[in-house]
Protein backbone atom coordinates (compact mmCIF):
# COMPACT_ATOMS: atom_id res chain seq x y z
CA UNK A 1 -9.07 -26.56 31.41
CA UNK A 2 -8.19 -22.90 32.88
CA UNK A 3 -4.70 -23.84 31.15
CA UNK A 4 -5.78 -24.69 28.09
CA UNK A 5 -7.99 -21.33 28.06
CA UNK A 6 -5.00 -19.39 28.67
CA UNK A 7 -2.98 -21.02 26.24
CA UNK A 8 -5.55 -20.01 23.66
CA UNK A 9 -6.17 -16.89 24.71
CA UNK A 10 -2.09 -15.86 24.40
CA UNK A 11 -1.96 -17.62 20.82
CA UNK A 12 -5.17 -15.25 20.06
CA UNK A 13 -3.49 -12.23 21.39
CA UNK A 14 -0.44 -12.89 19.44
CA UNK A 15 -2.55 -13.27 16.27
CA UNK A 16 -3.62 -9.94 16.93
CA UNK A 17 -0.46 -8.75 17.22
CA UNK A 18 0.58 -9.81 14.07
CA UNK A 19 -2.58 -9.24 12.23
CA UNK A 20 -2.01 -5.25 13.48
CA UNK A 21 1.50 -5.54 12.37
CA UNK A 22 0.60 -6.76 8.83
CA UNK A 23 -2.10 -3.81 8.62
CA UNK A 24 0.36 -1.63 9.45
CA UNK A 25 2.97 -2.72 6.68
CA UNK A 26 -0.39 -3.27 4.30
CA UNK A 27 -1.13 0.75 4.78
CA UNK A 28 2.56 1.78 4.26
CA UNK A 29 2.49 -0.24 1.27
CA UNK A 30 -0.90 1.73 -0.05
CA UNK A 31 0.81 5.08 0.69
CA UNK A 32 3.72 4.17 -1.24
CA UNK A 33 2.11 2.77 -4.39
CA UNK A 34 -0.66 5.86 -4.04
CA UNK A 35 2.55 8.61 -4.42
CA UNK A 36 4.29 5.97 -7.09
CA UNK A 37 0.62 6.48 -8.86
CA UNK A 38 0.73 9.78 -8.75
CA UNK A 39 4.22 10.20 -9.85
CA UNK A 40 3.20 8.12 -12.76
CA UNK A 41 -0.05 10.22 -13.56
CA UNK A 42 2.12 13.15 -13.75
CA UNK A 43 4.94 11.76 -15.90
CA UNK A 44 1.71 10.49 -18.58
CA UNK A 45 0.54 14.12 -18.24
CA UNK A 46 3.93 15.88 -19.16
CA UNK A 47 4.39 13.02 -21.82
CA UNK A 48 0.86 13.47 -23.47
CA UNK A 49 1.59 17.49 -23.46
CA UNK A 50 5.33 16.71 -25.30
CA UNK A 51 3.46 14.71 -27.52
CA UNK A 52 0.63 17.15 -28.77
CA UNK A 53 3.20 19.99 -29.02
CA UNK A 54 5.53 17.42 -31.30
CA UNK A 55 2.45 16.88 -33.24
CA UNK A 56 1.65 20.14 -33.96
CA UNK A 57 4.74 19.79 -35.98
CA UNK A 58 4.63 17.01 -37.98
């Protein structure tokens, strides 16, 4: 019974592991697509702007 205990307790600790792991690549992933976001925000912002200032023109 102890052994079976054990067992279960290592394939729980491992689970953790990997659950911490996956968090870990889950919150790099978030930072990336936060600055691709923001990259994206600003390259709308500079398009709207060329935009108006062509439409001024026409």
């Amino acid at each position: 019974m102890f052994c079976k205990l054990s067992a279960l307790s290592y394939q729980l600790s491992a689970l953790s592991y990997q659950l911490s792991a996956l968090s870990s690549q889950l919150s790099a992933l978030s930072s990336q697509l936060s600055a691709l976001s923001s990259q994206l925000s600003a390259y709308a912002h500079k398009l709207t702007m060329f935009l108006s200032y062509i439409s001024i023109y026409i």
